[in-house]
N, C-alpha and C. Protein backbone atom coordinates (compact mmCIF):
# COMPACT_ATOMS: atom_id res chain seq x y z
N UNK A 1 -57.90 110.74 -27.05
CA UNK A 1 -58.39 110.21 -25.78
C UNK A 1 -58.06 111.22 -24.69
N UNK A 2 -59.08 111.05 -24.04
CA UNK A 2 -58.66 112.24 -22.49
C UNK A 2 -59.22 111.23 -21.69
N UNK A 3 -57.97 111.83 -20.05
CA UNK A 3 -57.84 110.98 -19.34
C UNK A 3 -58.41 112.08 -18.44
N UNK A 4 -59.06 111.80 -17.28
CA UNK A 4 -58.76 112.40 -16.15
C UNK A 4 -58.55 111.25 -14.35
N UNK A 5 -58.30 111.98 -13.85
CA UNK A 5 -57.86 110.82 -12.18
C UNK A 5 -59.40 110.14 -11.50
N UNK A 6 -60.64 110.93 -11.60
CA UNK A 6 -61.69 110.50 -11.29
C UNK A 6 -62.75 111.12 -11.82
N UNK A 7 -63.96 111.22 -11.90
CA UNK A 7 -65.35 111.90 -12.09
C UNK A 7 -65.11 112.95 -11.18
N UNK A 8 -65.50 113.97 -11.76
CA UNK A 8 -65.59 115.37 -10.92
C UNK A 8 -66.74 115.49 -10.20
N UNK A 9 -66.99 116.30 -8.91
CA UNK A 9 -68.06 116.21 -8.22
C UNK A 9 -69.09 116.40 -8.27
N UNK A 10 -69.13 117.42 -9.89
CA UNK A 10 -70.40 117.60 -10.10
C UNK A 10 -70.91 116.81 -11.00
N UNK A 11 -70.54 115.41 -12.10
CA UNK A 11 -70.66 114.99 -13.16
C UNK A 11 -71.53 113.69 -12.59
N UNK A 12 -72.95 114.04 -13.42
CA UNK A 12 -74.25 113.56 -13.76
C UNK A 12 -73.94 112.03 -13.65
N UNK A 13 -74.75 111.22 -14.46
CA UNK A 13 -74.65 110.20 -15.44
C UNK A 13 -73.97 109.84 -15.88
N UNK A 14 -73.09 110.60 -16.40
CA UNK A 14 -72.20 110.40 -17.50
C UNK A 14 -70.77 111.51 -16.99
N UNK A 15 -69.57 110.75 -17.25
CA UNK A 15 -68.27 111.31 -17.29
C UNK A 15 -67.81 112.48 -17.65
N UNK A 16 -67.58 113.65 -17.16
CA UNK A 16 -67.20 115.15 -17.15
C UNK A 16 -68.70 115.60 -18.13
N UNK A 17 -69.75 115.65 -17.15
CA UNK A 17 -70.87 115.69 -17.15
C UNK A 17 -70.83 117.27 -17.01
N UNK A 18 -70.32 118.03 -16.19
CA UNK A 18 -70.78 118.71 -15.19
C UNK A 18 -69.11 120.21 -15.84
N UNK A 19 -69.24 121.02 -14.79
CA UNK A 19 -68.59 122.15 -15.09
C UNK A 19 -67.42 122.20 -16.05
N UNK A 20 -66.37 120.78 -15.44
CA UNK A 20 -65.14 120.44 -15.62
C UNK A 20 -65.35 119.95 -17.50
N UNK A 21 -66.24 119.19 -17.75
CA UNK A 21 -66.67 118.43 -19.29
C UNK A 21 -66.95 120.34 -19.75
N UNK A 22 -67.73 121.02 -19.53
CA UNK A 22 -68.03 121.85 -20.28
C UNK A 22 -66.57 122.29 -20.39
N UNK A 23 -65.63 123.22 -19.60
CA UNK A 23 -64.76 123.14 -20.01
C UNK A 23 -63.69 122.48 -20.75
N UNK A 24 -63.90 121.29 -20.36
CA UNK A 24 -63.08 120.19 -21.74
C UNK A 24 -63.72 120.69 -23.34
N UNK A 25 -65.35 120.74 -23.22
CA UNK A 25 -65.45 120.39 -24.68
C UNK A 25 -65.20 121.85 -25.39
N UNK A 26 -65.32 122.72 -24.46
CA UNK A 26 -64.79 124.39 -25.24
C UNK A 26 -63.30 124.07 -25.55
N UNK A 27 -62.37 123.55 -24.81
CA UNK A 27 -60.97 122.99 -25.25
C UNK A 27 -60.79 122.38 -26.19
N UNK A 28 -61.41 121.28 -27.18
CA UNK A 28 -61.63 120.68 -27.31
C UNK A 28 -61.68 121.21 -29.03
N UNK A 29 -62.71 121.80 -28.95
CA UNK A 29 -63.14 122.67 -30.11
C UNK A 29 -62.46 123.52 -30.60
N UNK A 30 -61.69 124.07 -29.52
CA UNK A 30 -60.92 124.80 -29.58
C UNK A 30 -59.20 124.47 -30.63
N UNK A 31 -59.20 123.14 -30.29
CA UNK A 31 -57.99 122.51 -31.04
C UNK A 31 -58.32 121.99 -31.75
N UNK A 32 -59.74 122.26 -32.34
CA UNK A 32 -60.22 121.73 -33.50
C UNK A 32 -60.72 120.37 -34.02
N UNK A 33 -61.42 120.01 -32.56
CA UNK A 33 -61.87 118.45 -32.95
C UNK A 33 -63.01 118.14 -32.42
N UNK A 34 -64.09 117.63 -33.01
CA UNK A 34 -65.35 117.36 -32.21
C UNK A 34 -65.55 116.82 -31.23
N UNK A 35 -65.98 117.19 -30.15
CA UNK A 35 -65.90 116.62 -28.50
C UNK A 35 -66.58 115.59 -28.73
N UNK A 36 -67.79 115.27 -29.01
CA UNK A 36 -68.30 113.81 -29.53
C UNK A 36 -67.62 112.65 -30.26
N UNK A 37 -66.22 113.09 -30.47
CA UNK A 37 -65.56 112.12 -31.18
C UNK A 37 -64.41 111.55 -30.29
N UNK A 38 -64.30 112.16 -29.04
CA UNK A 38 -63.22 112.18 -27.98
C UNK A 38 -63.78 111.31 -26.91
N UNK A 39 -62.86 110.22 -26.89
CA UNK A 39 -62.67 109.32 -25.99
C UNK A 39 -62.65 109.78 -24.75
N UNK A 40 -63.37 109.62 -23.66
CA UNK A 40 -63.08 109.93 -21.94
C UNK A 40 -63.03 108.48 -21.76
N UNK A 41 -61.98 109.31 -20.58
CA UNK A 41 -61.98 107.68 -19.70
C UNK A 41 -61.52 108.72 -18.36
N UNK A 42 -61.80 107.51 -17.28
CA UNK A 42 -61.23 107.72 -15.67
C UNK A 42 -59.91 107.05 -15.12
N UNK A 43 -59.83 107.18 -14.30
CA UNK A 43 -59.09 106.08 -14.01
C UNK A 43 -59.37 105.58 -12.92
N UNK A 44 -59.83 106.25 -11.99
CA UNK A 44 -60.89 105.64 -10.92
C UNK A 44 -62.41 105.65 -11.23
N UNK A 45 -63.32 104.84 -10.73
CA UNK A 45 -64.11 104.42 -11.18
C UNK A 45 -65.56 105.91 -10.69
N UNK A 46 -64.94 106.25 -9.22
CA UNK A 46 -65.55 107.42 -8.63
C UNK A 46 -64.89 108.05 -8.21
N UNK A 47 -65.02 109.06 -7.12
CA UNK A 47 -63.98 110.14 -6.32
C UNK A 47 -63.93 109.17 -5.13
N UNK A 48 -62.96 109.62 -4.88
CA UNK A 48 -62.05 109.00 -3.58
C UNK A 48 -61.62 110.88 -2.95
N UNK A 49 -62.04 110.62 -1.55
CA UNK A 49 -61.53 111.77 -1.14
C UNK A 49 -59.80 112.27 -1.35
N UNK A 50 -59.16 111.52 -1.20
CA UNK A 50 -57.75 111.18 -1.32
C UNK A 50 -56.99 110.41 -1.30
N UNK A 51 -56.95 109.79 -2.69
CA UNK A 51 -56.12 108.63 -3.45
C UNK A 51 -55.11 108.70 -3.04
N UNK A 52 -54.36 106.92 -2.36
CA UNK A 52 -53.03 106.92 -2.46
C UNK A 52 -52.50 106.49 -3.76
N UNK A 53 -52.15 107.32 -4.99
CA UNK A 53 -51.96 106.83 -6.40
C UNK A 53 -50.72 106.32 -6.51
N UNK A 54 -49.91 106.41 -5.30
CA UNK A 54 -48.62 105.29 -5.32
C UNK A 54 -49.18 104.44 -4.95
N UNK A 55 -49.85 104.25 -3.93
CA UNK A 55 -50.11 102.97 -3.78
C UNK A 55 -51.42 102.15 -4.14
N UNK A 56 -52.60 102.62 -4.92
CA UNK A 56 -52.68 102.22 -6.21
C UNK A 56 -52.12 101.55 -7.17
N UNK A 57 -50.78 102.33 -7.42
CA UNK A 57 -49.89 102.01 -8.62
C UNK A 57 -49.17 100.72 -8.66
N UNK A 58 -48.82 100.33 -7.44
CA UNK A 58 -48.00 99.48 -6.73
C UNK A 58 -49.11 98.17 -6.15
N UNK A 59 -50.47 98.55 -6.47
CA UNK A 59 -51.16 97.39 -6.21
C UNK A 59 -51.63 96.83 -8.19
N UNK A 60 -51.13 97.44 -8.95
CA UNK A 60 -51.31 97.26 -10.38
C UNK A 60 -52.27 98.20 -10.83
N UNK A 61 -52.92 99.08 -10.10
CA UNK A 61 -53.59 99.73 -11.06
C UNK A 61 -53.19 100.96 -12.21
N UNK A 62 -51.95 101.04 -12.11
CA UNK A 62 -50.86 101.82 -13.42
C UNK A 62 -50.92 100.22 -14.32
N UNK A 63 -50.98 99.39 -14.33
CA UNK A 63 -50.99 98.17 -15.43
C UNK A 63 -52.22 98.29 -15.84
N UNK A 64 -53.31 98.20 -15.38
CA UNK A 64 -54.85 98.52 -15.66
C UNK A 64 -54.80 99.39 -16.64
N UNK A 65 -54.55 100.57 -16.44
CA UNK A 65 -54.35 101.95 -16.76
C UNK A 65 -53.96 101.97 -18.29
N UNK A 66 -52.24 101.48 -18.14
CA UNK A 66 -51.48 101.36 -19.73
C UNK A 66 -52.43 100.26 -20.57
N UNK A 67 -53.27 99.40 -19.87
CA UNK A 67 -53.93 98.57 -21.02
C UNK A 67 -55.10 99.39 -21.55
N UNK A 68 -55.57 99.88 -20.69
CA UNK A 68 -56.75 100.19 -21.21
C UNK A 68 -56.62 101.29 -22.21
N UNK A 69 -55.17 101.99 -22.18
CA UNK A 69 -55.42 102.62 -23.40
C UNK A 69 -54.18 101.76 -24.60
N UNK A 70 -53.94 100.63 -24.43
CA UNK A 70 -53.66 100.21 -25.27
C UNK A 70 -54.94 99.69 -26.17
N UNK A 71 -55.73 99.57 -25.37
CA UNK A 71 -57.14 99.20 -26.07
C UNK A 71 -57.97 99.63 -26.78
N UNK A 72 -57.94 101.45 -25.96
CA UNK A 72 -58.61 102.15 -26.91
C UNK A 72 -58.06 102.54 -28.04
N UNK A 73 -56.50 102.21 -28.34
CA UNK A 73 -55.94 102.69 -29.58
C UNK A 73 -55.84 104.27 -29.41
N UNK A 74 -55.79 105.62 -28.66
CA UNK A 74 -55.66 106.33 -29.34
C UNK A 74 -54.78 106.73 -30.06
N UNK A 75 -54.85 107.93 -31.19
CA UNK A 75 -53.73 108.70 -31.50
C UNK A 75 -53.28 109.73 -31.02
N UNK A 76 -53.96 109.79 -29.57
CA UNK A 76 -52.84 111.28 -29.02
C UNK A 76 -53.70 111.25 -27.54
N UNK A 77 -53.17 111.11 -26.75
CA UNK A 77 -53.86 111.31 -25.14
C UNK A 77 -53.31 112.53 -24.47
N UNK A 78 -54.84 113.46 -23.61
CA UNK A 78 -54.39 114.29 -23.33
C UNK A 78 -54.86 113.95 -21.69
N UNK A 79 -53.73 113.95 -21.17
CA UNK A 79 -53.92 113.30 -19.06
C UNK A 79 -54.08 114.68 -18.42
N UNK A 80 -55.65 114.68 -17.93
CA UNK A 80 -55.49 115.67 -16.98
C UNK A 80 -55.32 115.32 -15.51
N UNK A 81 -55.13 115.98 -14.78
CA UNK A 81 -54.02 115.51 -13.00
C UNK A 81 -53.28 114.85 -13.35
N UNK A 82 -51.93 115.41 -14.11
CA UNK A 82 -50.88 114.84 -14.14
C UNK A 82 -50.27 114.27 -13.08
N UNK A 83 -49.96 114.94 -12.04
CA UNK A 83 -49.32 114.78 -10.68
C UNK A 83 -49.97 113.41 -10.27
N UNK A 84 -51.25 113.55 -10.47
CA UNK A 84 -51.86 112.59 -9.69
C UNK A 84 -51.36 110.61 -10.58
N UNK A 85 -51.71 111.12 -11.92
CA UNK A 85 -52.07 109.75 -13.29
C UNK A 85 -49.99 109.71 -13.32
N UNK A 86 -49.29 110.62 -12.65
CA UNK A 86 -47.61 110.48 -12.93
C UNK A 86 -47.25 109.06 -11.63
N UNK A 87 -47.63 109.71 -10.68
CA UNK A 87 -47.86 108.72 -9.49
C UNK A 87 -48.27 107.46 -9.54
N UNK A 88 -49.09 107.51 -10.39
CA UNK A 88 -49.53 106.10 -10.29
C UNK A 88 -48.73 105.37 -11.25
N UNK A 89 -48.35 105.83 -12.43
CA UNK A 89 -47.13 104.80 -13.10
C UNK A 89 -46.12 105.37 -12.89
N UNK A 90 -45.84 105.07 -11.68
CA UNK A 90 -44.62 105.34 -10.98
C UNK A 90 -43.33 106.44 -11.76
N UNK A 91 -43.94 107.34 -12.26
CA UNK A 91 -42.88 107.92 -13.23
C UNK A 91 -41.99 109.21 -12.35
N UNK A 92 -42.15 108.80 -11.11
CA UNK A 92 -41.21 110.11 -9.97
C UNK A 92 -41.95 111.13 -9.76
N UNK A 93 -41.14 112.32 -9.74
CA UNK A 93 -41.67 113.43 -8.93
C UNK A 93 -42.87 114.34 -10.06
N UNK A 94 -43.95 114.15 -8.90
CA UNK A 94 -45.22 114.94 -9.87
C UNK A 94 -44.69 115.99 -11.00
N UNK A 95 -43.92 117.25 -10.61
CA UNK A 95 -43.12 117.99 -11.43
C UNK A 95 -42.79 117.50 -12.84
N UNK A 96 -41.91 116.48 -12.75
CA UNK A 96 -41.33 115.72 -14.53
C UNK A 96 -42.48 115.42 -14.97
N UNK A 97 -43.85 115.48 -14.87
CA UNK A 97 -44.79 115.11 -15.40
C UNK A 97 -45.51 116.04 -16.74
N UNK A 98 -44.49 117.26 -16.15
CA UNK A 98 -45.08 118.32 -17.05
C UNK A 98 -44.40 117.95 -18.29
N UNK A 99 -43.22 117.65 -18.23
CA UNK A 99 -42.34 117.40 -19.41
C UNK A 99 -42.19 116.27 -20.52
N UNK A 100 -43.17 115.43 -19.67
CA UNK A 100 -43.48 113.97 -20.26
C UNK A 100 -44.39 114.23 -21.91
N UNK A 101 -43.90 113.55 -23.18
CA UNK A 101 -44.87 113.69 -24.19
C UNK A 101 -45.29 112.90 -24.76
N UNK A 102 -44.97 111.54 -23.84
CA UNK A 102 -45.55 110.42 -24.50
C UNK A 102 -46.25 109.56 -23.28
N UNK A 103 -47.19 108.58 -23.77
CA UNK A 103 -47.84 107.62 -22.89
C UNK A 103 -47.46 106.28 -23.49
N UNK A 104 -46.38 105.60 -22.64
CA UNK A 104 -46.05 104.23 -22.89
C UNK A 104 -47.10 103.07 -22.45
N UNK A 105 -46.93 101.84 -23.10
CA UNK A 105 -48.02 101.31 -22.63
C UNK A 105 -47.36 100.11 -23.53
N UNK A 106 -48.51 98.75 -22.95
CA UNK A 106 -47.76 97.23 -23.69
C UNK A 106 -47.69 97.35 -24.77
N UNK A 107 -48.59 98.19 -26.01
CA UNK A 107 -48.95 97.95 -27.36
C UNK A 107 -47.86 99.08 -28.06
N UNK A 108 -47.35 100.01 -26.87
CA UNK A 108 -46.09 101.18 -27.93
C UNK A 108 -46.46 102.24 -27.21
N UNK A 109 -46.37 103.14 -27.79
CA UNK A 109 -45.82 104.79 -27.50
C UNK A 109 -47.11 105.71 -28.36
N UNK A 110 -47.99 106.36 -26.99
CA UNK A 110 -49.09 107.22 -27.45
C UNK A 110 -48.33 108.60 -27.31
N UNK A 111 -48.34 109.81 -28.19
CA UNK A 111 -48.08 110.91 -28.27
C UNK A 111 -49.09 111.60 -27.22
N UNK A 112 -48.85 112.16 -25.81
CA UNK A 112 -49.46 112.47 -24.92
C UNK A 112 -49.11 114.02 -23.88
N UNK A 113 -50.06 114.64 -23.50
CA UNK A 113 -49.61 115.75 -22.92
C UNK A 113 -49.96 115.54 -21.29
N UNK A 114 -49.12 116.11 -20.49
CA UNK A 114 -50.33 115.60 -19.42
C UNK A 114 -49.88 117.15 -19.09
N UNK A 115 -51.09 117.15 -18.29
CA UNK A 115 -51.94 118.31 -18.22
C UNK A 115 -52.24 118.84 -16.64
N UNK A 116 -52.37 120.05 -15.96
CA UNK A 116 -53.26 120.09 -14.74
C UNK A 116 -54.79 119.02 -14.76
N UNK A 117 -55.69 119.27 -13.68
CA UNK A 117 -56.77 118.40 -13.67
C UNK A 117 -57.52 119.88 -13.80
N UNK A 118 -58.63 119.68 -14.67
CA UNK A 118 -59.50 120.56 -15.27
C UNK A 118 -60.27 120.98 -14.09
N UNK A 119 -60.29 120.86 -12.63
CA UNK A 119 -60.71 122.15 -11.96
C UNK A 119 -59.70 123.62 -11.32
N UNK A 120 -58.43 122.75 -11.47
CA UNK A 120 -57.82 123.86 -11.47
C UNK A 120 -57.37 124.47 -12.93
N UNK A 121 -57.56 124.23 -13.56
CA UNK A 121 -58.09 125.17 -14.69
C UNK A 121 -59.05 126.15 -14.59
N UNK A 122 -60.23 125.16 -13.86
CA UNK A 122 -61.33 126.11 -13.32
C UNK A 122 -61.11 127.32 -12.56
N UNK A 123 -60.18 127.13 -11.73
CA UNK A 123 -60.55 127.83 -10.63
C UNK A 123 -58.98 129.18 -11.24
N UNK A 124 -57.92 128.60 -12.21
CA UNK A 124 -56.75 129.41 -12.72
C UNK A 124 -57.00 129.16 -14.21
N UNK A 125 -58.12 130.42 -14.80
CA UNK A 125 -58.59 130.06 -16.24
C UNK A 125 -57.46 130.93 -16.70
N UNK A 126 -56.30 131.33 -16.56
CA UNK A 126 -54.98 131.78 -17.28
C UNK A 126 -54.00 130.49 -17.24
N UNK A 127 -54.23 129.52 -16.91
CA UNK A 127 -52.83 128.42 -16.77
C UNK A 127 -53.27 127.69 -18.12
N UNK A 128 -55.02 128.05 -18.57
CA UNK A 128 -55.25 127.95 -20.15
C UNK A 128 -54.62 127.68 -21.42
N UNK A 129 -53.83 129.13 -21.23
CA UNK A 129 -53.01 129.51 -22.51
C UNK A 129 -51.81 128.37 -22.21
N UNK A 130 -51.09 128.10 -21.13
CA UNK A 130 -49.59 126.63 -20.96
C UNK A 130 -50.16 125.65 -21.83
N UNK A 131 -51.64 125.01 -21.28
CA UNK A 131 -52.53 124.18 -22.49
C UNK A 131 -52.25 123.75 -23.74
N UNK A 132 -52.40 125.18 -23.88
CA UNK A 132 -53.10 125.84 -25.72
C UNK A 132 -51.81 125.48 -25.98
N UNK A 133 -50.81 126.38 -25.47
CA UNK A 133 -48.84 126.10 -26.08
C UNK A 133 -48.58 124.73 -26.13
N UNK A 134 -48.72 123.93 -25.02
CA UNK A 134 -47.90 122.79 -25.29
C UNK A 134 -48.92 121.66 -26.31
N UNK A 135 -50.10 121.86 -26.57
CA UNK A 135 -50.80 121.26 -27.54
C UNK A 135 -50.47 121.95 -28.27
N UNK A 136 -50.43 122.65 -28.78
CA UNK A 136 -49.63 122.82 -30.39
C UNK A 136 -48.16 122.76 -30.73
N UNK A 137 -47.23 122.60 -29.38
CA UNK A 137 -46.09 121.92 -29.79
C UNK A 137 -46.08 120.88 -30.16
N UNK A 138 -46.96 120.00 -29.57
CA UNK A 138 -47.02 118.46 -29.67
C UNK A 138 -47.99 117.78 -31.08
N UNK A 139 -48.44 119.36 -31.92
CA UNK A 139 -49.24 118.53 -32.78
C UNK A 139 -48.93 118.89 -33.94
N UNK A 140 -48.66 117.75 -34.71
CA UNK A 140 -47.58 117.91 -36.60
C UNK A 140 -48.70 118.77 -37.00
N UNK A 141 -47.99 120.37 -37.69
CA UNK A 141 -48.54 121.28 -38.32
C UNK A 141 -49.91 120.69 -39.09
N UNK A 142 -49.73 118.97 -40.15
CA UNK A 142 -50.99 118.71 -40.92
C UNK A 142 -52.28 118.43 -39.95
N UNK A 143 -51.56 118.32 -38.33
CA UNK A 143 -53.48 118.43 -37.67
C UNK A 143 -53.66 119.65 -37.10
N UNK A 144 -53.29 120.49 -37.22
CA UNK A 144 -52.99 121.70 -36.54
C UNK A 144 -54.50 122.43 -36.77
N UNK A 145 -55.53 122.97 -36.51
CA UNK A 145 -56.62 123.01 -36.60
C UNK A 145 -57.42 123.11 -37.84
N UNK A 146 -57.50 121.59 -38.31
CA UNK A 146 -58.05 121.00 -39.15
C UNK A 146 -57.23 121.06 -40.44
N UNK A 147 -56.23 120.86 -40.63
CA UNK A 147 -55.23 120.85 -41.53
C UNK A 147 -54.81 119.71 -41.91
């Protein structure tokens, strides 16, 4: 499952439609899994010029959030705008967000990376390779690209 904080500005119809999705699904492939098989989700429904994601969080929408991926079941979530998706379940200073490797939630404990938000990826295509490293720390050698 991949998360991101809202629809990017350029995305169509459909969810990371647009520059930010192309870059996801080259990522994607890249760690060896078919982008058509990968869950998106938002967490806002559109862009908001500037989310208060504490206070969001604090009106329940971090409860929203942990259900809905208790729902989707995944086996591994990757959160992009950490800073932003850390804020909202109140987990402290944007920073510890980098260090976080799991996504708690009512149903248990998703194995999770959180991540920059895929336009600054865009715009710093070397913060890439941090990516690439901490997804393959986080993934048991037998899924390791296609293993």
């Amino acid at each position: 499952m991949v998360l991101v904080p809202m629809p990017a500005e350029d995305d169509g119809d459909m969810l990371l439609s647009g520059r930010a999705g192309r870059l996801l699904g080259t990522m994607l492939e890249a760690m060896g899994l078919d982008p058509a098989t990968v869950y998106r989700a938002s967490v806002l429904p559109s862009r908001i010029a500037l989310p208060d994601w504490a206070g969001l969080g604090a009106a329940g929408l971090g409860a929203v959030l942990k259900r809905h991926v208790a729902l989707a079941q995944p086996r591994r979530l990757l959160v992009f705008g950490r800073g932003d998706i850390s804020a909202l379940l109140a987990h402290g200073l944007a920073q510890n967000a980098h260090d976080l490797r799991a996504f708690n939630h009512d149903g248990g404990t998703v194995p999770a990376g959180f991540e920059y938000d895929l336009e600054t990826l865009l715009a710093k295509p070397g913060w890439k390779a941090g990516v690439w490293q901490r997804w393959l720390e986080g993934t048991p050698p037998s899924q390791e690209m296609g293993r």
